[in-house]
PDB file of N, CA and C in Angstrom:
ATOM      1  N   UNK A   1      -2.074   4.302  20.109  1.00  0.00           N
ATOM      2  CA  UNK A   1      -2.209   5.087  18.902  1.00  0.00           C
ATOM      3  C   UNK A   1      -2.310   4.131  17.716  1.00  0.00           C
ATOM      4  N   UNK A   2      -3.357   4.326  16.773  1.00  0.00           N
ATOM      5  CA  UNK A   2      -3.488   3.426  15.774  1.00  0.00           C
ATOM      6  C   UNK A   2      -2.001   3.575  14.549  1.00  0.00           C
ATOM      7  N   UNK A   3      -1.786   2.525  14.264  1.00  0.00           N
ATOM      8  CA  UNK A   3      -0.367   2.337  13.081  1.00  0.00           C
ATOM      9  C   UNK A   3      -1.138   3.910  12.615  1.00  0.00           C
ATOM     10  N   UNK A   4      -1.925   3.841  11.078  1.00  0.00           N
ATOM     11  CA  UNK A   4      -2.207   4.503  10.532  1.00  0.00           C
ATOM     12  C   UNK A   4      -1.856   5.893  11.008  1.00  0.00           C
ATOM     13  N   UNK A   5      -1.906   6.328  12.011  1.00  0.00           N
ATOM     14  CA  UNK A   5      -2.197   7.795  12.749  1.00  0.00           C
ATOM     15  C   UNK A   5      -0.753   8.235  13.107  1.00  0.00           C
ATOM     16  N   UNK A   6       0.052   6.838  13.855  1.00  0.00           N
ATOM     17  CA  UNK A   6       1.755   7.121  13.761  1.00  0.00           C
ATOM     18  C   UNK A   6       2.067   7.310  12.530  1.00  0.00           C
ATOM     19  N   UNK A   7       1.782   5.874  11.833  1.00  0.00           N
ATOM     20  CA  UNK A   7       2.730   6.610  10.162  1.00  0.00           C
ATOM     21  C   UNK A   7       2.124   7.711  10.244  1.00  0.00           C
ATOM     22  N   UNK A   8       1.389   8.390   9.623  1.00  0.00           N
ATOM     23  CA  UNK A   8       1.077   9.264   9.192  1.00  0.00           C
ATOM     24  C   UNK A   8       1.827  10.897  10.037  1.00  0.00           C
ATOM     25  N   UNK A   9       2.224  10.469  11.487  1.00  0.00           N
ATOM     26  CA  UNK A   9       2.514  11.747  12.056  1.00  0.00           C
ATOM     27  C   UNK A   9       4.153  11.319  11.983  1.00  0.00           C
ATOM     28  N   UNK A  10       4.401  10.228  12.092  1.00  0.00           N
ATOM     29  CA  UNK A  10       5.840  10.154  11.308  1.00  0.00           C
ATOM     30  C   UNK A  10       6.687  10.647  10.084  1.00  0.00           C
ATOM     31  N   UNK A  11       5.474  10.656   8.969  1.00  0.00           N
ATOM     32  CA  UNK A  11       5.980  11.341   7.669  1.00  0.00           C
ATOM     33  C   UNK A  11       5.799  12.777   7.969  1.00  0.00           C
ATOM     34  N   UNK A  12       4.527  13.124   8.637  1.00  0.00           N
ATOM     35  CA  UNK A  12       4.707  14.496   8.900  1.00  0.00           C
ATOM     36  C   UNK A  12       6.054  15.184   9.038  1.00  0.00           C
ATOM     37  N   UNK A  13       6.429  13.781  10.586  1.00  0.00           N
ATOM     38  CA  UNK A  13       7.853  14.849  11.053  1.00  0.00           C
ATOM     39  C   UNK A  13       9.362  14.618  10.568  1.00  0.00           C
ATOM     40  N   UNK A  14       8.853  14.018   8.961  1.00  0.00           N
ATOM     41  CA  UNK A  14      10.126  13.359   8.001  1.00  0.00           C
ATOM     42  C   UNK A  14      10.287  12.434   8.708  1.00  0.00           C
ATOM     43  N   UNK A  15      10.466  11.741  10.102  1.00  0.00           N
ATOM     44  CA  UNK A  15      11.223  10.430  10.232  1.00  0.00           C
ATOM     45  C   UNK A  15      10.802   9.118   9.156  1.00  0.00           C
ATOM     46  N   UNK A  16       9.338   8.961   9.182  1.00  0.00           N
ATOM     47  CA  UNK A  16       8.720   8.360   8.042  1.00  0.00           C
ATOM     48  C   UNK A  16       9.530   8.029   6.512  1.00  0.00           C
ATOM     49  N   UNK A  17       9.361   9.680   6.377  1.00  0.00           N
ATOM     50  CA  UNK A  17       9.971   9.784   4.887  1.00  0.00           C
ATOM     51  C   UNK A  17      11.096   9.422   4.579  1.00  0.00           C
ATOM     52  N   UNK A  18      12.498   9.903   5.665  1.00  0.00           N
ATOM     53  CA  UNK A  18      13.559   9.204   5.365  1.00  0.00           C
ATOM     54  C   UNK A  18      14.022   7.987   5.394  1.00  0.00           C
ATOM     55  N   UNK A  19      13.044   7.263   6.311  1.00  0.00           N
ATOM     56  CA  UNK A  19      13.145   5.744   6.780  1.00  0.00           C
ATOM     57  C   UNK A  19      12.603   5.100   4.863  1.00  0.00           C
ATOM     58  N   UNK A  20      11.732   5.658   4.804  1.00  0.00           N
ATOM     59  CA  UNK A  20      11.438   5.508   2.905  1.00  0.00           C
ATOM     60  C   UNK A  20      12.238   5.386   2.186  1.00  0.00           C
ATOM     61  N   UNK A  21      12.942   6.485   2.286  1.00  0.00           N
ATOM     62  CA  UNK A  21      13.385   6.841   1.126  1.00  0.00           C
ATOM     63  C   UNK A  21      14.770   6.115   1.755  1.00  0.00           C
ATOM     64  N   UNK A  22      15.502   5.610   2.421  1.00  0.00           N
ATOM     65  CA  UNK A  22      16.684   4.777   2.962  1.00  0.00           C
ATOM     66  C   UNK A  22      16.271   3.456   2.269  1.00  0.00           C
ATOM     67  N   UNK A  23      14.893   3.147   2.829  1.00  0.00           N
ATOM     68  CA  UNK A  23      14.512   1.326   2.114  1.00  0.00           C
ATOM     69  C   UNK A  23      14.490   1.516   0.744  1.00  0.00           C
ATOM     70  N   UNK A  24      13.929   2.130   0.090  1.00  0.00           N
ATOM     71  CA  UNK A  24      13.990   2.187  -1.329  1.00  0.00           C
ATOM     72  C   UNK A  24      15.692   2.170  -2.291  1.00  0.00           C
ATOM     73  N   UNK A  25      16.684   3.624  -1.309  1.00  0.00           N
ATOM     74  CA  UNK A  25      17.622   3.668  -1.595  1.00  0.00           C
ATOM     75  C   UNK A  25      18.430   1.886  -1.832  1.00  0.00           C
ATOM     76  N   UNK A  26      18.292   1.394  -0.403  1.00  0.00           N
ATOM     77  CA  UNK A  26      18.968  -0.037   0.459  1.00  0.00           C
ATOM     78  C   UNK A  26      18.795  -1.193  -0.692  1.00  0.00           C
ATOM     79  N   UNK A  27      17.309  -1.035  -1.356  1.00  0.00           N
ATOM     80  CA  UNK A  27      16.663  -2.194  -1.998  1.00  0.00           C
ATOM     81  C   UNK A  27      17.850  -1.922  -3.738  1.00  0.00           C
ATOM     82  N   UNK A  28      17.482  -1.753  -4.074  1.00  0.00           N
ATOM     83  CA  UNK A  28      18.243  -0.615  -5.254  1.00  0.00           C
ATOM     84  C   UNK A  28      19.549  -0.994  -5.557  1.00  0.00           C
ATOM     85  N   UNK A  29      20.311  -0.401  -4.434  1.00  0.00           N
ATOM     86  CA  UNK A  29      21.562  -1.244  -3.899  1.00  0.00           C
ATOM     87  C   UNK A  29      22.197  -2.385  -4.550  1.00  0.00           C
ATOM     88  N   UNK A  30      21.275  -2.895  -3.601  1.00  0.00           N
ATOM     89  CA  UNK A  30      20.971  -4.248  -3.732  1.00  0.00           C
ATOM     90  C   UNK A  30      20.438  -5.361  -5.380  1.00  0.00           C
ATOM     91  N   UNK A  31      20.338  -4.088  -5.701  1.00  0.00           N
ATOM     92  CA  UNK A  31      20.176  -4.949  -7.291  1.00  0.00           C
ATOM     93  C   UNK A  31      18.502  -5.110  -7.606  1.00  0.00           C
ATOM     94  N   UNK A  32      17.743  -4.576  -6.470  1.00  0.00           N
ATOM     95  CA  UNK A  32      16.468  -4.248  -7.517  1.00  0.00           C
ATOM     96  C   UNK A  32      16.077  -3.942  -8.225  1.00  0.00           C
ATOM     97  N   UNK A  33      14.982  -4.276  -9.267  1.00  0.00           N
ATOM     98  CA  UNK A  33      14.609  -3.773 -10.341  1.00  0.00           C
ATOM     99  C   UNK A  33      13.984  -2.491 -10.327  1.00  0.00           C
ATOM    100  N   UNK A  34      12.267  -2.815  -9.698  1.00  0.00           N
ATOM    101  CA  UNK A  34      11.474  -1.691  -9.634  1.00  0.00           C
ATOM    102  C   UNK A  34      11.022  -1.813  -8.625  1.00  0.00           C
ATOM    103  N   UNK A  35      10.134  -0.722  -7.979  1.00  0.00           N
ATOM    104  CA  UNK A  35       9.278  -1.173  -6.983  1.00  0.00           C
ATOM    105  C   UNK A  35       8.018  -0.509  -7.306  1.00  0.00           C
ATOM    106  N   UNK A  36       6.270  -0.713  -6.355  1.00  0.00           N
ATOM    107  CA  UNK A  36       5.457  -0.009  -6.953  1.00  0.00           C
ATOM    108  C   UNK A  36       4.680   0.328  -5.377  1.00  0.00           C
ATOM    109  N   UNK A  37       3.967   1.476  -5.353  1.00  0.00           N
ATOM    110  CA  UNK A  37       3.466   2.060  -4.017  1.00  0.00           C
ATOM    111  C   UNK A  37       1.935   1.746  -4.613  1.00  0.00           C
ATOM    112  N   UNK A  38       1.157   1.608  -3.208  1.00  0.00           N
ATOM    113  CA  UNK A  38      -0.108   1.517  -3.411  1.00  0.00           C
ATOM    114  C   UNK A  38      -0.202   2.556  -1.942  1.00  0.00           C
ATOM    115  N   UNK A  39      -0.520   3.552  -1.979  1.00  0.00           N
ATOM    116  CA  UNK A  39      -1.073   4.732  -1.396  1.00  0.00           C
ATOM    117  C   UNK A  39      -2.419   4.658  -0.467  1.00  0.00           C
ATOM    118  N   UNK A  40      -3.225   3.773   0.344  1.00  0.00           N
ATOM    119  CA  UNK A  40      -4.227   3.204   0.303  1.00  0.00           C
ATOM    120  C   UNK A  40      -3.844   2.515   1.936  1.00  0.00           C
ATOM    121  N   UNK A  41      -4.870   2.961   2.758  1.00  0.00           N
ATOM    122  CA  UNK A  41      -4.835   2.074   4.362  1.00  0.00           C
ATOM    123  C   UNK A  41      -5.216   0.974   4.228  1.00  0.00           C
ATOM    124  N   UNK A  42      -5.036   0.037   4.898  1.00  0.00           N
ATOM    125  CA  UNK A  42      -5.913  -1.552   5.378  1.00  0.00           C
ATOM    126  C   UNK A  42      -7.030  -1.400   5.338  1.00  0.00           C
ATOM    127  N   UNK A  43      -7.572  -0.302   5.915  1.00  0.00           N
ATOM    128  CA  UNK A  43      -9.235  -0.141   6.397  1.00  0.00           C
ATOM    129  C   UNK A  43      -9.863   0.015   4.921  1.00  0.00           C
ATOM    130  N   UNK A  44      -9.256   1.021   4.041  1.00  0.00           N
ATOM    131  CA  UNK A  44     -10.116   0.831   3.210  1.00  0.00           C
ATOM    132  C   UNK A  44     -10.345   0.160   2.373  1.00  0.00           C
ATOM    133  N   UNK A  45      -9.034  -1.125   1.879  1.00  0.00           N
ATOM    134  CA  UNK A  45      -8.829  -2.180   1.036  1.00  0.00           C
ATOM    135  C   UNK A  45     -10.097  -2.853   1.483  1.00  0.00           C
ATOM    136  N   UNK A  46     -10.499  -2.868   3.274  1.00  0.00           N
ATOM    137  CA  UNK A  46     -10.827  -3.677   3.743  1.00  0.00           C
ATOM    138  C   UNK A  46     -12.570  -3.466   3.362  1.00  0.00           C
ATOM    139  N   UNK A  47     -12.422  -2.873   3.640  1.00  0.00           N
ATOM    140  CA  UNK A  47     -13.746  -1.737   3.581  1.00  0.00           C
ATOM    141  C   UNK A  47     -14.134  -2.016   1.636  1.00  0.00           C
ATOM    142  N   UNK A  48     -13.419  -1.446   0.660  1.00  0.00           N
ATOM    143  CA  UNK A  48     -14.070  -2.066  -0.596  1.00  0.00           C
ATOM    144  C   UNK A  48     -13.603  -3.506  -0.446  1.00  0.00           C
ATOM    145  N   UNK A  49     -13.278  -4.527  -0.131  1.00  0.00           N
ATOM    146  CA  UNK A  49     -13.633  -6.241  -0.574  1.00  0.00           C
ATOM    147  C   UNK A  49     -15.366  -5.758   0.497  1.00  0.00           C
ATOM    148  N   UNK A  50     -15.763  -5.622   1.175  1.00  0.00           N
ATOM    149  CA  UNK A  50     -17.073  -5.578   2.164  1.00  0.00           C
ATOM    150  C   UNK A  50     -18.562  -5.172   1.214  1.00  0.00           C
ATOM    151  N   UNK A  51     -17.711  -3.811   0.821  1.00  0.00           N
ATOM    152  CA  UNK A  51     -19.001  -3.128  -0.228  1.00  0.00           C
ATOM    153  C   UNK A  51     -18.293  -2.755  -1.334  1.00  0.00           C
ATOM    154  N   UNK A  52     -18.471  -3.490  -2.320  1.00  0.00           N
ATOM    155  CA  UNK A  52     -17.304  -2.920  -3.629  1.00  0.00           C
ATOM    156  C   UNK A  52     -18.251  -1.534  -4.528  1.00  0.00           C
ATOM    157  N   UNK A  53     -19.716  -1.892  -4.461  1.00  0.00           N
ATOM    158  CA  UNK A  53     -20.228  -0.532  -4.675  1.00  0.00           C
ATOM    159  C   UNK A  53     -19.709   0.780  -4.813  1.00  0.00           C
ATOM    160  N   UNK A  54     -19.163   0.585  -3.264  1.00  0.00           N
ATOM    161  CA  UNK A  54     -18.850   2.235  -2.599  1.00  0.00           C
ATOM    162  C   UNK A  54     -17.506   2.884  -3.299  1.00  0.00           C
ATOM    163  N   UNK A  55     -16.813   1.555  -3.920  1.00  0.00           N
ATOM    164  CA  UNK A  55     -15.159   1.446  -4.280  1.00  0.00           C
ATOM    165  C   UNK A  55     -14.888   1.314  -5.527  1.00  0.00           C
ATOM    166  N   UNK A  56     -16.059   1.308  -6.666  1.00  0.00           N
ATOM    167  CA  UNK A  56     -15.914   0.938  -7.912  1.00  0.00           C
ATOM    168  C   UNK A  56     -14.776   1.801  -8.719  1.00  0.00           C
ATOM    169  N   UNK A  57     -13.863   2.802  -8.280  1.00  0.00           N
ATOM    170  CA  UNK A  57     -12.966   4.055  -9.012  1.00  0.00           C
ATOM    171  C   UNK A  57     -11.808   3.514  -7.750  1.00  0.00           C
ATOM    172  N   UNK A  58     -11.586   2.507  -7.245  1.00  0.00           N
ATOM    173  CA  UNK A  58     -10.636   2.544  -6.529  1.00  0.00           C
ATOM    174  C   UNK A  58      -9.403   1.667  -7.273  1.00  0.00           C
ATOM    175  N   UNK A  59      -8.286   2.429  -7.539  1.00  0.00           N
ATOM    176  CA  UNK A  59      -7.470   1.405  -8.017  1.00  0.00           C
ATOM    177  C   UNK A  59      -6.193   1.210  -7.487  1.00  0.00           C
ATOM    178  N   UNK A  60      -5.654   0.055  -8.095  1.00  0.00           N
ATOM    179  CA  UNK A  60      -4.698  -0.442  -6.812  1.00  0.00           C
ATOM    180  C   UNK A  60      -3.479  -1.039  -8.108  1.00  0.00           C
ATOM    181  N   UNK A  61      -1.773  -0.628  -7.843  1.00  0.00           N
ATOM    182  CA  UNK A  61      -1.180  -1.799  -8.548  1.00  0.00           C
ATOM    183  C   UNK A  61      -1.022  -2.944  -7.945  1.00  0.00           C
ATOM    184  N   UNK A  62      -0.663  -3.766  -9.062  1.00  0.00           N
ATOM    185  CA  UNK A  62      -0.757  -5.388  -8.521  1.00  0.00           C
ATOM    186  C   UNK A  62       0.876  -5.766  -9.467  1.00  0.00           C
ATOM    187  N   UNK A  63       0.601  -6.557 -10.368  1.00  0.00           N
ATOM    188  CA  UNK A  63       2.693  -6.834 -10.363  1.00  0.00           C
ATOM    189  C   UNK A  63       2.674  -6.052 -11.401  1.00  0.00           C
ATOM    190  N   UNK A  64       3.002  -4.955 -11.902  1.00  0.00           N
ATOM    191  CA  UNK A  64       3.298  -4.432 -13.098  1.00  0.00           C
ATOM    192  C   UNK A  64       2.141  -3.484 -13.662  1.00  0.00           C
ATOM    193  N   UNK A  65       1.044  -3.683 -13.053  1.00  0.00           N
ATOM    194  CA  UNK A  65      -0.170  -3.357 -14.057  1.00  0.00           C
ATOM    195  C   UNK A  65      -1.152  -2.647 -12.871  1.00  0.00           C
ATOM    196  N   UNK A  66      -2.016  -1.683 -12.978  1.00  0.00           N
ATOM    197  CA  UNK A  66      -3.074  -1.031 -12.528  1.00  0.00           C
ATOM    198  C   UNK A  66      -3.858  -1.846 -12.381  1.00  0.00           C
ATOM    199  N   UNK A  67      -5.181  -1.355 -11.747  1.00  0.00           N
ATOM    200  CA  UNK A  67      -6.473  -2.773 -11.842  1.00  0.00           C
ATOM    201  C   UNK A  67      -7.542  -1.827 -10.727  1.00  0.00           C
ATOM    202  N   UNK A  68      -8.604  -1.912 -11.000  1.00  0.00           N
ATOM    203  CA  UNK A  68      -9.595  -1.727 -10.179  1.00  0.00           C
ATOM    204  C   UNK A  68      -9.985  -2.924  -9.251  1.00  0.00           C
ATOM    205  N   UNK A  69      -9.787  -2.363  -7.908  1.00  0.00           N
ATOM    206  CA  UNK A  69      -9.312  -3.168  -6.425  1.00  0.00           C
ATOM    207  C   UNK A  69     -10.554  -4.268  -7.020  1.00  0.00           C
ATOM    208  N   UNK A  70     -11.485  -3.673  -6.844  1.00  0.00           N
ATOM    209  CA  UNK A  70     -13.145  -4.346  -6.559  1.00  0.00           C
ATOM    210  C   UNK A  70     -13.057  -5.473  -7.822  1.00  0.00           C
ATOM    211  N   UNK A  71     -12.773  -5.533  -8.860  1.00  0.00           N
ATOM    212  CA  UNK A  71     -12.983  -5.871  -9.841  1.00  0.00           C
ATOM    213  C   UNK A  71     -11.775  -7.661 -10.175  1.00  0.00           C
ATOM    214  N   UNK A  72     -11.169  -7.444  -8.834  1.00  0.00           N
ATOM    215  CA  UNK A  72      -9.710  -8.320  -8.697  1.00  0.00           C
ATOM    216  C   UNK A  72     -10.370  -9.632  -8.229  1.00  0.00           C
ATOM    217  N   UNK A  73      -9.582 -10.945  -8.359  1.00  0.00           N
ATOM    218  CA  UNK A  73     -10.411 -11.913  -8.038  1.00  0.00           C
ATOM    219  C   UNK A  73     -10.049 -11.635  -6.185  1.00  0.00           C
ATOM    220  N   UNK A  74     -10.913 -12.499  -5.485  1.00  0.00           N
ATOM    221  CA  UNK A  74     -10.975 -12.462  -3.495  1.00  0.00           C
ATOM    222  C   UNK A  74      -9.277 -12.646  -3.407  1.00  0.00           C
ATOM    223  N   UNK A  75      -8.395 -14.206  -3.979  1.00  0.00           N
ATOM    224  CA  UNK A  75      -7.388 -14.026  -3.558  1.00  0.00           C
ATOM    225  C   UNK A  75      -6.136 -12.959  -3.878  1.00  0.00           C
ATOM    226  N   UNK A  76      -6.199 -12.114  -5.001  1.00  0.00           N
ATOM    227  CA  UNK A  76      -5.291 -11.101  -4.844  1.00  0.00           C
ATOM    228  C   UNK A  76      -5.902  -9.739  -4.323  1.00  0.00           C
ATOM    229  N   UNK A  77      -7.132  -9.736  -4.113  1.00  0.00           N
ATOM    230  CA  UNK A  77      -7.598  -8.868  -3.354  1.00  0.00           C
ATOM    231  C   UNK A  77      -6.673  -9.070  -1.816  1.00  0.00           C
ATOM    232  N   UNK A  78      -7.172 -10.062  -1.646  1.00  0.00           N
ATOM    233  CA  UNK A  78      -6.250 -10.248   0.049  1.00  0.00           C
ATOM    234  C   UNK A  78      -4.928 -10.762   0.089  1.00  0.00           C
ATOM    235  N   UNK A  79      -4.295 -10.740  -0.963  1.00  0.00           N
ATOM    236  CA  UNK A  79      -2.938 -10.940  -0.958  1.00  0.00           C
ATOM    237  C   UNK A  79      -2.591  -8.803  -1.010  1.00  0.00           C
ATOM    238  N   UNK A  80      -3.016  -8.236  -1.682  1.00  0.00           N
ATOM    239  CA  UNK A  80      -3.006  -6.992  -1.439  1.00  0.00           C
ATOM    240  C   UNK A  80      -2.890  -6.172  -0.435  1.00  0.00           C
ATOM    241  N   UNK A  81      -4.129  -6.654   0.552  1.00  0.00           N
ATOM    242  CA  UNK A  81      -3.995  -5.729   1.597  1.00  0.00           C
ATOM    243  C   UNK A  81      -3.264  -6.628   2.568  1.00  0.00           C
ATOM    244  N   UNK A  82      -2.943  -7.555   2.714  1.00  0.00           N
ATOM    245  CA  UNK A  82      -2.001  -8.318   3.118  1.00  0.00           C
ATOM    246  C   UNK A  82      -0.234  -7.162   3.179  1.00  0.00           C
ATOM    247  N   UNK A  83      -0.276  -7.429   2.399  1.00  0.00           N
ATOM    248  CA  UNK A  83       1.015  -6.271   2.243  1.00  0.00           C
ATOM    249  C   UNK A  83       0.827  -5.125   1.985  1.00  0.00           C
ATOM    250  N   UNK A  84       0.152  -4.108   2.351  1.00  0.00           N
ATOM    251  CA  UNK A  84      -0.320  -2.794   2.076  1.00  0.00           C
ATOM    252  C   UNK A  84       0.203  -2.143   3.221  1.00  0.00           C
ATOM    253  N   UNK A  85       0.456  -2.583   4.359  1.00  0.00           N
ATOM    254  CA  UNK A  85       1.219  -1.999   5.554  1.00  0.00           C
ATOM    255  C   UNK A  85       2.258  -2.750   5.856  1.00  0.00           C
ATOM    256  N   UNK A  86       3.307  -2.056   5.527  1.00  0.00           N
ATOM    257  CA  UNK A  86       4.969  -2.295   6.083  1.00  0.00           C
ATOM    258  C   UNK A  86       4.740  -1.267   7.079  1.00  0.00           C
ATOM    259  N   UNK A  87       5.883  -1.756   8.189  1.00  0.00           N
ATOM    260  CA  UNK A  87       6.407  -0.924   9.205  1.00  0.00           C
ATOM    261  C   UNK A  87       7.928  -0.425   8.674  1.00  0.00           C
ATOM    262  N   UNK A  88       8.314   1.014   9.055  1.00  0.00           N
ATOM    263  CA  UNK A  88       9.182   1.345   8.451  1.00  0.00           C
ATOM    264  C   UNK A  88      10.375   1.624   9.666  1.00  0.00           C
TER     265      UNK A  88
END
């Protein structure tokens, strides 16, 4: 079963969500500041660096700030989808 298709039937059946919402709680805790979600699979990060055309309205946060994915230089593009999938 592809990651994508488990997470996704994981949050369905809340295990997902609470495993979330525990790391977020855990981090916090712990004396974190903020954190920021980028909502967005591997495939398609992967998919606009390939054809940024297709991706020009795609946006992504990066440390603090919004940004249109396509528009990012190659290395924080792939420092991005680099970390875009945690296992939870």
């Amino acid at each position: 079963m592809a990651a994508e298709t488990q997470t996704h039937e994981n949050v369905q059946m809340g295990k997902g969500l609470t495993r979330l919402t525990n790391l977020i709680d855990y981090y916090f805790e712990k004396g974190g500041m903020q954190m920021q979600f980028n909502v967005v699979s591997r495939e398609t990060l992967e998919r606009a660096q390939k054809d940024p055309n297709k991706y020009r309205s795609l946006i992504v946060r990066v440390a603090g700030y919004s940004a249109y994915f396509v528009g990012l230089d190659k290395t924080v593009q792939q420092d991005i989808i680099e970390r875009t999938e945690e296992r939870l």
